[in-house]
C-alpha atoms as a PDB file:
ATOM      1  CA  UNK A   1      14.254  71.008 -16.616  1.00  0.00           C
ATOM      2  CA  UNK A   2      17.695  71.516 -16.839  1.00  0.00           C
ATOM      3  CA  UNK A   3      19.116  74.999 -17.871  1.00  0.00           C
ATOM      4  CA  UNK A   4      22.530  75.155 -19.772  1.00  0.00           C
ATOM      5  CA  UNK A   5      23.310  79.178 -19.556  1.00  0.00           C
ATOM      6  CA  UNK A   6      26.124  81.630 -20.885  1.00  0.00           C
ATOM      7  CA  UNK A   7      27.457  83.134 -18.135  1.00  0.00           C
ATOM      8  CA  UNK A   8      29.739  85.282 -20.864  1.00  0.00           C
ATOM      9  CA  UNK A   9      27.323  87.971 -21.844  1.00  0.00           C
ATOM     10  CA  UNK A  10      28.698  91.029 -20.246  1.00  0.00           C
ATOM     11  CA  UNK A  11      26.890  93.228 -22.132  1.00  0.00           C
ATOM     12  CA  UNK A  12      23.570  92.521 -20.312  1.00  0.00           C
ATOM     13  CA  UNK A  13      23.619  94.216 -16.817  1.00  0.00           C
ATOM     14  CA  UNK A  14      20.628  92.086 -15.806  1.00  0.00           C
ATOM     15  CA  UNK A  15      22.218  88.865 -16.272  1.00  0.00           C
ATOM     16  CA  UNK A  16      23.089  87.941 -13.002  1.00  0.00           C
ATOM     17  CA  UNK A  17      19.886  88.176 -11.529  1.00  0.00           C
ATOM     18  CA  UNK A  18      18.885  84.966 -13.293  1.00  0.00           C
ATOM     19  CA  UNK A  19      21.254  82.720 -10.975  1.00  0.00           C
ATOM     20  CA  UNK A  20      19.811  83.194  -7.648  1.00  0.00           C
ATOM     21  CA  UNK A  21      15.790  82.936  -8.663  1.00  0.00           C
ATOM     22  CA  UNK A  22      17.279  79.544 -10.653  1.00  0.00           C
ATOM     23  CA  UNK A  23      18.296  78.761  -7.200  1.00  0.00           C
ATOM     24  CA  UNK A  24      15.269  79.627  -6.148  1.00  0.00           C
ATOM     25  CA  UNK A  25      12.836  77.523  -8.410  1.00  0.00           C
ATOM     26  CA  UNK A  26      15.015  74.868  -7.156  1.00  0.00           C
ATOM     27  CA  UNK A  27      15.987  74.714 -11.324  1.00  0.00           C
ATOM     28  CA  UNK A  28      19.324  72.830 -11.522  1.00  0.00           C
ATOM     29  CA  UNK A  29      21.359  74.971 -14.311  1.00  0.00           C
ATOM     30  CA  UNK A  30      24.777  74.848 -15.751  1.00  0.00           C
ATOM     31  CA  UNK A  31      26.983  77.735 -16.315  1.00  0.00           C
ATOM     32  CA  UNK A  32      29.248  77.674 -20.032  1.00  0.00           C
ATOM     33  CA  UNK A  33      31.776  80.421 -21.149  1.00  0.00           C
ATOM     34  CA  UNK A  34      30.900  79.930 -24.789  1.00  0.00           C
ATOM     35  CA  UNK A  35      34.133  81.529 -26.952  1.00  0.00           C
ATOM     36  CA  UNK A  36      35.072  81.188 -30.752  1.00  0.00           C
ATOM     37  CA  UNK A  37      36.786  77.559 -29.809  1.00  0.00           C
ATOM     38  CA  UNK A  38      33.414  75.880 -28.937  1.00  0.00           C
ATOM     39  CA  UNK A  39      31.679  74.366 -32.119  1.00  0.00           C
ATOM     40  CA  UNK A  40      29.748  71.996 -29.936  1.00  0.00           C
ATOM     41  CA  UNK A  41      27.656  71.772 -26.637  1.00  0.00           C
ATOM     42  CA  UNK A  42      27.590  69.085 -24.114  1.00  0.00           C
ATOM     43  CA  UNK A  43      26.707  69.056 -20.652  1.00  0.00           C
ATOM     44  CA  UNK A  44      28.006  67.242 -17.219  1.00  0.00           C
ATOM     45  CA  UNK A  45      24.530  65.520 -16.575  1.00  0.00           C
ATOM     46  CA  UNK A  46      22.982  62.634 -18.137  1.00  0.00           C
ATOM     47  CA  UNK A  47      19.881  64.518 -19.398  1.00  0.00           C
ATOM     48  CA  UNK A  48      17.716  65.567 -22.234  1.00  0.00           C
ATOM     49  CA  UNK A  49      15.486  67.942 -20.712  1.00  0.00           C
ATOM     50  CA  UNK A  50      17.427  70.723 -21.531  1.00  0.00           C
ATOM     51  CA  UNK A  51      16.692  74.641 -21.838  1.00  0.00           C
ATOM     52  CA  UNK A  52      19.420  77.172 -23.603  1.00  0.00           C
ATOM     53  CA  UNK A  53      19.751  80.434 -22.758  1.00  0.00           C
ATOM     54  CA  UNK A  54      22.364  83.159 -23.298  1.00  0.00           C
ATOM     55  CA  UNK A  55      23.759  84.892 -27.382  1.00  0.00           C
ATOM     56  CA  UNK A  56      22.558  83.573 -30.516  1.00  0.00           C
ATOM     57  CA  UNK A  57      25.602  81.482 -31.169  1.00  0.00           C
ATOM     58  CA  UNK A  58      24.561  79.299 -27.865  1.00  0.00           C
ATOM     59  CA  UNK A  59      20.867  78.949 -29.428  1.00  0.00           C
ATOM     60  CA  UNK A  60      22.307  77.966 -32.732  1.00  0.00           C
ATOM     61  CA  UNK A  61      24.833  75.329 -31.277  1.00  0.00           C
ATOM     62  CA  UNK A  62      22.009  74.135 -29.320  1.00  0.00           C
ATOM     63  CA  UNK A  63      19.630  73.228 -32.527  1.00  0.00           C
ATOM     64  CA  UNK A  64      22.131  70.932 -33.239  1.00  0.00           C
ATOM     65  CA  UNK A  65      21.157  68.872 -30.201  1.00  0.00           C
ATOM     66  CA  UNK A  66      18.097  67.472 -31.553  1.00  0.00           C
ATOM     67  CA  UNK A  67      17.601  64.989 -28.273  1.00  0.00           C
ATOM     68  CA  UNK A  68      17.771  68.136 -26.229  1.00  0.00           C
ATOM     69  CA  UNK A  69      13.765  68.717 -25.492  1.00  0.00           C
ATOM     70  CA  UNK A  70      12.842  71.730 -25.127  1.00  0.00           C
ATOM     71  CA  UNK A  71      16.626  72.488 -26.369  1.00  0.00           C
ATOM     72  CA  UNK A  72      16.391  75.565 -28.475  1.00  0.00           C
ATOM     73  CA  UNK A  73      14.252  77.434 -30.696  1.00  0.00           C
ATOM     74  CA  UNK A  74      16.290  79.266 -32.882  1.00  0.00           C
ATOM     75  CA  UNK A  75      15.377  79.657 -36.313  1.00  0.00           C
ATOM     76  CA  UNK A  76      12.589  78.026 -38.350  1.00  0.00           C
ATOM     77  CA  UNK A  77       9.005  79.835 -37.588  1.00  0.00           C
ATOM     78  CA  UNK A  78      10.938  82.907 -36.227  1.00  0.00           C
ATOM     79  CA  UNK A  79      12.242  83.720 -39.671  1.00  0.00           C
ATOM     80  CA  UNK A  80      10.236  86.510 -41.450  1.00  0.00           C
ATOM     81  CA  UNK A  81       9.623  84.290 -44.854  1.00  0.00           C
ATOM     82  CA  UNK A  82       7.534  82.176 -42.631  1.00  0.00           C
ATOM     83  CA  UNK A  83       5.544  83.895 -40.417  1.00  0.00           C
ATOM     84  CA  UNK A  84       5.624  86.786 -42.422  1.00  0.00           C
ATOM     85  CA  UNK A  85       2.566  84.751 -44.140  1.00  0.00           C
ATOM     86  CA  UNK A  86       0.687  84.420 -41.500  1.00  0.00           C
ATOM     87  CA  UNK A  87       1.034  88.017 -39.488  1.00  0.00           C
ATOM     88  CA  UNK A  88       0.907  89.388 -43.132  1.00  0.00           C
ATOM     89  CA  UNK A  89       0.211  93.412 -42.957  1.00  0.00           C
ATOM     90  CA  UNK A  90      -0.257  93.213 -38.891  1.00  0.00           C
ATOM     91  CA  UNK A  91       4.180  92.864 -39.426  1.00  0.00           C
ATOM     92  CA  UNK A  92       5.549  96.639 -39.092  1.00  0.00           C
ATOM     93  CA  UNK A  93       7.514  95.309 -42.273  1.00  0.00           C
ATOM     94  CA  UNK A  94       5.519  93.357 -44.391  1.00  0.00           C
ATOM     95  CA  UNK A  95       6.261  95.374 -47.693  1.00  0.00           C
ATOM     96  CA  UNK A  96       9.911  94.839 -47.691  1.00  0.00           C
ATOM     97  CA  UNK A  97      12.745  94.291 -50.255  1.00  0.00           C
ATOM     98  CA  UNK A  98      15.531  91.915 -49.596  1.00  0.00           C
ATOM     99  CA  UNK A  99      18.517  92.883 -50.763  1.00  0.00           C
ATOM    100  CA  UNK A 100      22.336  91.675 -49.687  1.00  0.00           C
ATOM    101  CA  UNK A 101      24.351  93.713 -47.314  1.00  0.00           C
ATOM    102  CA  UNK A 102      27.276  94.641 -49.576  1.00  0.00           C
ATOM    103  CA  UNK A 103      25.057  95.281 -52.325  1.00  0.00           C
ATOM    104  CA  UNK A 104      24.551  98.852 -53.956  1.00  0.00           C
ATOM    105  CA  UNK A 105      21.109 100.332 -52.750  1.00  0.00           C
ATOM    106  CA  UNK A 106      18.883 103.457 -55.128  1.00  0.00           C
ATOM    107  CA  UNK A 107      18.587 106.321 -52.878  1.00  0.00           C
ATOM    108  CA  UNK A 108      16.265 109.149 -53.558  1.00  0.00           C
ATOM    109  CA  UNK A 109      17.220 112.734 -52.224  1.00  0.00           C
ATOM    110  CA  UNK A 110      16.907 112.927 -48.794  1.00  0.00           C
ATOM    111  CA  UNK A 111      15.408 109.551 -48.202  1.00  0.00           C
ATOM    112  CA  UNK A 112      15.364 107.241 -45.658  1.00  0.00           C
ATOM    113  CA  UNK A 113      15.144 103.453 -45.416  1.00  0.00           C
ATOM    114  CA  UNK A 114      14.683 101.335 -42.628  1.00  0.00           C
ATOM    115  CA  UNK A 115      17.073  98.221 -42.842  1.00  0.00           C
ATOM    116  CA  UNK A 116      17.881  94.753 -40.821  1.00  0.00           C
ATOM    117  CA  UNK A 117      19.019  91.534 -41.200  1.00  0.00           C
ATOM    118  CA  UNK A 118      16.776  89.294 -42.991  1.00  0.00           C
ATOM    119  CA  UNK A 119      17.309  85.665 -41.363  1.00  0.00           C
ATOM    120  CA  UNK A 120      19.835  86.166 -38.528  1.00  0.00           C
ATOM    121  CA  UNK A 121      18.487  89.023 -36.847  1.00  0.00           C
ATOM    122  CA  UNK A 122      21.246  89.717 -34.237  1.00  0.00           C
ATOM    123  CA  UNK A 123      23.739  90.266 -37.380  1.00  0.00           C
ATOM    124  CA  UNK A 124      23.161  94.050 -36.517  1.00  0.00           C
ATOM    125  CA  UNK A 125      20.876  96.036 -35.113  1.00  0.00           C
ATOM    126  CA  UNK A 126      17.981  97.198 -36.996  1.00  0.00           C
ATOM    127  CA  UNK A 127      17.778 101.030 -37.722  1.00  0.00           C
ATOM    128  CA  UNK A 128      16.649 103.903 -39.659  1.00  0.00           C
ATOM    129  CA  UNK A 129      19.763 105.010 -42.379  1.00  0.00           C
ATOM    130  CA  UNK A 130      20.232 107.992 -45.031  1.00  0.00           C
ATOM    131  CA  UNK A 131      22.439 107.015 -47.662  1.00  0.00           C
ATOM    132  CA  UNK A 132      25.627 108.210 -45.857  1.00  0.00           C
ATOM    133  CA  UNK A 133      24.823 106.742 -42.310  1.00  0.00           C
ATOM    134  CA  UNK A 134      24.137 102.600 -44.617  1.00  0.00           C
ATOM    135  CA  UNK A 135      27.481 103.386 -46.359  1.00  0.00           C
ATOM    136  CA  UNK A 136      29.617 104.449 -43.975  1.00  0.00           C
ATOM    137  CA  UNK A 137      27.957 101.288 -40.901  1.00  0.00           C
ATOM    138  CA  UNK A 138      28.636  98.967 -44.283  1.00  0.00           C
ATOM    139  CA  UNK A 139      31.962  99.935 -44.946  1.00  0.00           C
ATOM    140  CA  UNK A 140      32.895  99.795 -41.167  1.00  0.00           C
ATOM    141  CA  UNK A 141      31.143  96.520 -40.424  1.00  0.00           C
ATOM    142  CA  UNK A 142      33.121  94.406 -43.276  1.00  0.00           C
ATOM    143  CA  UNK A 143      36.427  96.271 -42.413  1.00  0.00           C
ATOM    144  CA  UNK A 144      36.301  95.274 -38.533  1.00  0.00           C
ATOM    145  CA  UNK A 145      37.180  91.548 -37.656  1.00  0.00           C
ATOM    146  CA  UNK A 146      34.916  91.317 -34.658  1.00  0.00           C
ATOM    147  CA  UNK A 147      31.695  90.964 -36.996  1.00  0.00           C
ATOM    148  CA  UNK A 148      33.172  88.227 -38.575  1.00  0.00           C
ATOM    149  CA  UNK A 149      28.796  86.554 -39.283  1.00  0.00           C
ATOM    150  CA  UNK A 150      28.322  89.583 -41.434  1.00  0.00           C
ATOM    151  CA  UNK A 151      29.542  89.128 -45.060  1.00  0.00           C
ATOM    152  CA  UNK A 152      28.766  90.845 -48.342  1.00  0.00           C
ATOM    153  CA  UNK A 153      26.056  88.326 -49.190  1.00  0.00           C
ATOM    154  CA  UNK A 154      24.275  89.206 -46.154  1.00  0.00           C
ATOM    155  CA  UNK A 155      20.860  89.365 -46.446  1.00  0.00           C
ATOM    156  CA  UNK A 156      19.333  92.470 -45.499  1.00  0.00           C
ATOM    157  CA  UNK A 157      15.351  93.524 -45.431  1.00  0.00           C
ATOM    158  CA  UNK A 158      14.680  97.446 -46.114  1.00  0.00           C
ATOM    159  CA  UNK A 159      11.278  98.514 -45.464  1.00  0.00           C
ATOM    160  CA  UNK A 160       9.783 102.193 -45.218  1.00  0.00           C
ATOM    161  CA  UNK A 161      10.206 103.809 -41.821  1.00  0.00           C
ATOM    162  CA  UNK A 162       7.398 104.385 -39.605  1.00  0.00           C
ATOM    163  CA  UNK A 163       7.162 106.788 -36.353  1.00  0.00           C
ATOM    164  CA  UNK A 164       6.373 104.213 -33.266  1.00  0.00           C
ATOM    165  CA  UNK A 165       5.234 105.692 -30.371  1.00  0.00           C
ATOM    166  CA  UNK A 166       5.708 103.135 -28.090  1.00  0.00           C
ATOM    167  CA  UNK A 167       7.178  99.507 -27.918  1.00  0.00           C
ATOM    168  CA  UNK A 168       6.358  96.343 -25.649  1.00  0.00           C
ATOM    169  CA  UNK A 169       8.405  93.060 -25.369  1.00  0.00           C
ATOM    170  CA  UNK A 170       5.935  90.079 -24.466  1.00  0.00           C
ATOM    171  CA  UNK A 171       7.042  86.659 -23.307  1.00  0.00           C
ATOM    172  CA  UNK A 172       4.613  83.816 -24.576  1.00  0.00           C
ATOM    173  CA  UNK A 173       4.662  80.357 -23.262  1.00  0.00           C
ATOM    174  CA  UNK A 174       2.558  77.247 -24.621  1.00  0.00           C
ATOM    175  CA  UNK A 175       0.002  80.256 -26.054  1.00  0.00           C
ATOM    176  CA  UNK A 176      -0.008  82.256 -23.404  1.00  0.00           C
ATOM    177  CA  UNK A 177       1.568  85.541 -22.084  1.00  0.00           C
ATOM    178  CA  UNK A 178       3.807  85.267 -19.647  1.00  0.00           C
ATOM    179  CA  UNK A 179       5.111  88.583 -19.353  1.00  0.00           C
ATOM    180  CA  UNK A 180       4.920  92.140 -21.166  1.00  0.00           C
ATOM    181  CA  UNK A 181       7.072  95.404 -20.820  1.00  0.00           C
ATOM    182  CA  UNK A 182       7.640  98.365 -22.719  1.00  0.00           C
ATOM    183  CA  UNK A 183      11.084  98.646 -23.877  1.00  0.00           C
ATOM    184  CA  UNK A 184      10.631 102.394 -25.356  1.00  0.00           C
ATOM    185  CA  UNK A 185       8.122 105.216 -25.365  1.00  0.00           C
ATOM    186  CA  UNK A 186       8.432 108.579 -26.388  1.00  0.00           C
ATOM    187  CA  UNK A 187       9.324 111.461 -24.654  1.00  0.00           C
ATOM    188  CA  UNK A 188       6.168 113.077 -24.343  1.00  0.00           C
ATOM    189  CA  UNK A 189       3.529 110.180 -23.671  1.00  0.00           C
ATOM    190  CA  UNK A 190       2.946 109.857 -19.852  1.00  0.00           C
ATOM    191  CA  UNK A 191       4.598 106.981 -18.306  1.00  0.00           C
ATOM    192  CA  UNK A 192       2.564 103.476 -18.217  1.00  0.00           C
ATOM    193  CA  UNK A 193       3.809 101.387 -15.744  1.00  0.00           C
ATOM    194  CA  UNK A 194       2.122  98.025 -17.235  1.00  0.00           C
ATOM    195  CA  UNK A 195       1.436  97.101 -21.146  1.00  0.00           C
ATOM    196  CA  UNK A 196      -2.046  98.675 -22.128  1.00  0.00           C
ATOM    197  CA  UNK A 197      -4.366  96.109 -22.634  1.00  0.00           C
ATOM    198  CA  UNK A 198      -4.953  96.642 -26.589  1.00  0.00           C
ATOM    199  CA  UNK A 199      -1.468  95.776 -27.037  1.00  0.00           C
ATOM    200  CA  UNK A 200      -1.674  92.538 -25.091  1.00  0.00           C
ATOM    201  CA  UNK A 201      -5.097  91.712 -27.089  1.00  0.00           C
ATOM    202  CA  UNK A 202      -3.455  92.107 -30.551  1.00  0.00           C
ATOM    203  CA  UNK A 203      -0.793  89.961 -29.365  1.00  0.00           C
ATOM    204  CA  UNK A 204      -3.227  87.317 -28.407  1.00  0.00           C
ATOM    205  CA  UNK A 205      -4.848  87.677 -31.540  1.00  0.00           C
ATOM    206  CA  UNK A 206      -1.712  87.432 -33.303  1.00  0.00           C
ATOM    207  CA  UNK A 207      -0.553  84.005 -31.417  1.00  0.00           C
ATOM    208  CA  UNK A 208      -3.885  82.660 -32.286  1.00  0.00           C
ATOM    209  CA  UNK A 209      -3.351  83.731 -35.743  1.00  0.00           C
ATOM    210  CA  UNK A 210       0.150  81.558 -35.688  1.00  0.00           C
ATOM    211  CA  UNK A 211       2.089  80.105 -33.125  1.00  0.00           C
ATOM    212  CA  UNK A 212       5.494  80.503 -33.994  1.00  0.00           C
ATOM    213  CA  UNK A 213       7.073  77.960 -31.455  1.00  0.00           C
ATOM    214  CA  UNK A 214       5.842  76.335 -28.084  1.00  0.00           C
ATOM    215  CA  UNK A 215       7.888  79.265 -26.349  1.00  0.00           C
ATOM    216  CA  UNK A 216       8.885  82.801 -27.904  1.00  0.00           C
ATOM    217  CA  UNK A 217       9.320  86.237 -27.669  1.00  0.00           C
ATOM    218  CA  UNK A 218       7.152  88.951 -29.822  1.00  0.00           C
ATOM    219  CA  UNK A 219       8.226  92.592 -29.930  1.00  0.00           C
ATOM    220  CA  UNK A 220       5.511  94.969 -30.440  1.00  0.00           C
ATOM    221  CA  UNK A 221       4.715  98.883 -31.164  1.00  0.00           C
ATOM    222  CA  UNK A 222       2.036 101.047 -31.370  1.00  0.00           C
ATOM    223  CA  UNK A 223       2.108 103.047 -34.791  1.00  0.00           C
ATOM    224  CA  UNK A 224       0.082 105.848 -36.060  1.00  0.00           C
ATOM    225  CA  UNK A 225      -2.107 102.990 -37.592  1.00  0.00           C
ATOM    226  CA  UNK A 226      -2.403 100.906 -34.742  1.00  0.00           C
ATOM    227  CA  UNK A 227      -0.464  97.783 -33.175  1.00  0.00           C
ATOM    228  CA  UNK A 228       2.016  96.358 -35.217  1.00  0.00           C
ATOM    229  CA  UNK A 229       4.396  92.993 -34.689  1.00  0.00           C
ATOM    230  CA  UNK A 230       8.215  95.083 -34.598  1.00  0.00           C
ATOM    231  CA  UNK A 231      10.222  90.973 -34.886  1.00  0.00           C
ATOM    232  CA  UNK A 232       9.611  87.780 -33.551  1.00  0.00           C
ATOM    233  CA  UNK A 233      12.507  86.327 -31.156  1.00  0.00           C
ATOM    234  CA  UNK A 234      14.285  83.329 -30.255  1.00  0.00           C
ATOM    235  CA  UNK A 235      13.426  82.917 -26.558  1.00  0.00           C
ATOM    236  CA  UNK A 236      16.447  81.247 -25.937  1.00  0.00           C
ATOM    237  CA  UNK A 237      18.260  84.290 -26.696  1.00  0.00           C
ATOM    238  CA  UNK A 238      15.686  87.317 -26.352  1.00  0.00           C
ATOM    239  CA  UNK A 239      17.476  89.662 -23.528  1.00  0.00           C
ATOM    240  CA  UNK A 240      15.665  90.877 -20.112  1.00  0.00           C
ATOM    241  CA  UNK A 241      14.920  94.296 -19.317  1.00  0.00           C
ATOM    242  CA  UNK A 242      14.819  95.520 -15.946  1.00  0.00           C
ATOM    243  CA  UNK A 243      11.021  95.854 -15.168  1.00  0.00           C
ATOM    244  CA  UNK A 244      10.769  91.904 -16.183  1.00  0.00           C
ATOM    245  CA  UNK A 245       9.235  89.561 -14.355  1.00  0.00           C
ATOM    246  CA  UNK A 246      12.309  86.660 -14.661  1.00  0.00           C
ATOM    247  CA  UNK A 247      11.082  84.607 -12.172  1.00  0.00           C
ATOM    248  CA  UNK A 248       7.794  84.405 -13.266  1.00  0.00           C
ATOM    249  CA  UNK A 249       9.357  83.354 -16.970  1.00  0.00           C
ATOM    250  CA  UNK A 250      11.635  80.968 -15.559  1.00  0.00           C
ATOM    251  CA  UNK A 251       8.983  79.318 -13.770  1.00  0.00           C
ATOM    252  CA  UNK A 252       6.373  79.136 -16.881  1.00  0.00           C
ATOM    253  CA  UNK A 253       8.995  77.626 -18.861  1.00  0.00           C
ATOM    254  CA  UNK A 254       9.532  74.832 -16.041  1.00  0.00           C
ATOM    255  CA  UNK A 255       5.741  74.415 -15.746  1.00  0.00           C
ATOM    256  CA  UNK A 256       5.167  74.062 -19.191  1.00  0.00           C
ATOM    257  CA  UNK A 257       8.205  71.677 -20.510  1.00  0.00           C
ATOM    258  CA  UNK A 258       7.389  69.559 -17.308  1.00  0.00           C
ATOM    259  CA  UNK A 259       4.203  67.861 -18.346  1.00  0.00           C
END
């Protein structure tokens, strides 16, 4: 397996751990300093076994490289209006209303809404808004020329907020879990040093309920009613966090897309 990855992502202080346990897994990889000029990918070697990893733009230039196996996995099962019907009410948003970004949204006193994007869901980052808070992030997001993905027929998702009490990114490979960490836990829960086991069980039940892609990531969060999916990610562009196991990932993904 070769890995083409953005070496541009400076926003991710875990990053540059990845090189030297590539190195390691004796994984040959190729760096690119993707930028607004690049509307293509190619790479120096004569290969199609090759893995993407780095922003969304790099997985979505990489679909477009059909010969590229395993390539990239952005889009198609990921997107809620698929798997949506599979994970049904086991989704933290099932019940949702889509709705475009620009568009004027009913407010009742004092309410809240939780909002994302529908299909691209690195457009912004999904939150809980009163009325002022959407207004104000929609009038500043279409003003500001670095967001230049998010339009006024954005599609946006608004579902009713829920308290979480604690979240967990898992890793899954060919069906299996690879990896889990919690991301987020509140304040006064005592500290879990590895993903409690009901978590990793719904997950498993949830991958046997639908696989969404030979290799993805699944965010998930413990609610006052039990486990719920938060999103499904693109692997190819899912970020690290610090208690990760990347070696471990980096080594599945080899394993797997090798046979």
């Amino acid at each position: 397996m070769y890995i083409l990855i953005q070496s541009n992502i400076y926003k991710d202080p875990d990053f540059d751990r990845i090189y030297p346990i590539l190195e390691e897994l004796n994984i040959p990889f190729e760096k690119i300093d993707l930028n607004s000029s690049i509307n293509k990918l190619e790479i120096k070697e004569n290969r199609n076994d090759v893995f993407v990893y780095g922003s969304v733009k790099l997985a979505m230039l990489a679909k477009e490289n059909t010969h590229w196996k395993p390539g990239s996995f952005y889009g198609g099962n990921h997107l809620f209006e698929i798997n949506s019907k599979y994970f049904g009410d086991n989704l933290l948003n099932y019940q949702v209303e889509i709705r475009k970004f620009g568009g004027k949204l009913d407010w009742n006193v004092n309410e809240e809404k939780f909002i994302k994007p529908y299909k691209f869901a690195k457009l912004f980052r999904g939150d809980t808004f009163t009325k002022n808070k959407w207004e104000t992030f929609v009038e500043n997001t279409l003003s500001n020329p670095n967001t230049p993905l998010i339009n006024q027929n954005s599609l946006i998702q608004i579902s009713t907020p829920r308290e979480i009490i604690k979240e967990a990114r898992l890793w899954i490979v060919g069906k299996e879990i690879i990896d889990a960490v919690y991301y987020k836990i509140l304040k006064d829960i005592p500290f879990e040093e590895s993903v409690e086991n009901d978590a990793i069980n719904f997950a498993k039940e949830m991958v046997n309920k639908f696989n969404v892609a030979e290799a993805f990531v699944m965010d998930v969060c413990l609610t006052e009613i039990g486990w719920k999916i938060v999103e499904i990610n693109c692997i190819n562009s899912a970020g690290f966090f610090p208690n990760a196991d990347v070696k471990k990932f980096f080594y599945s993904l080899k394993t797997y897309f090798s046979n």
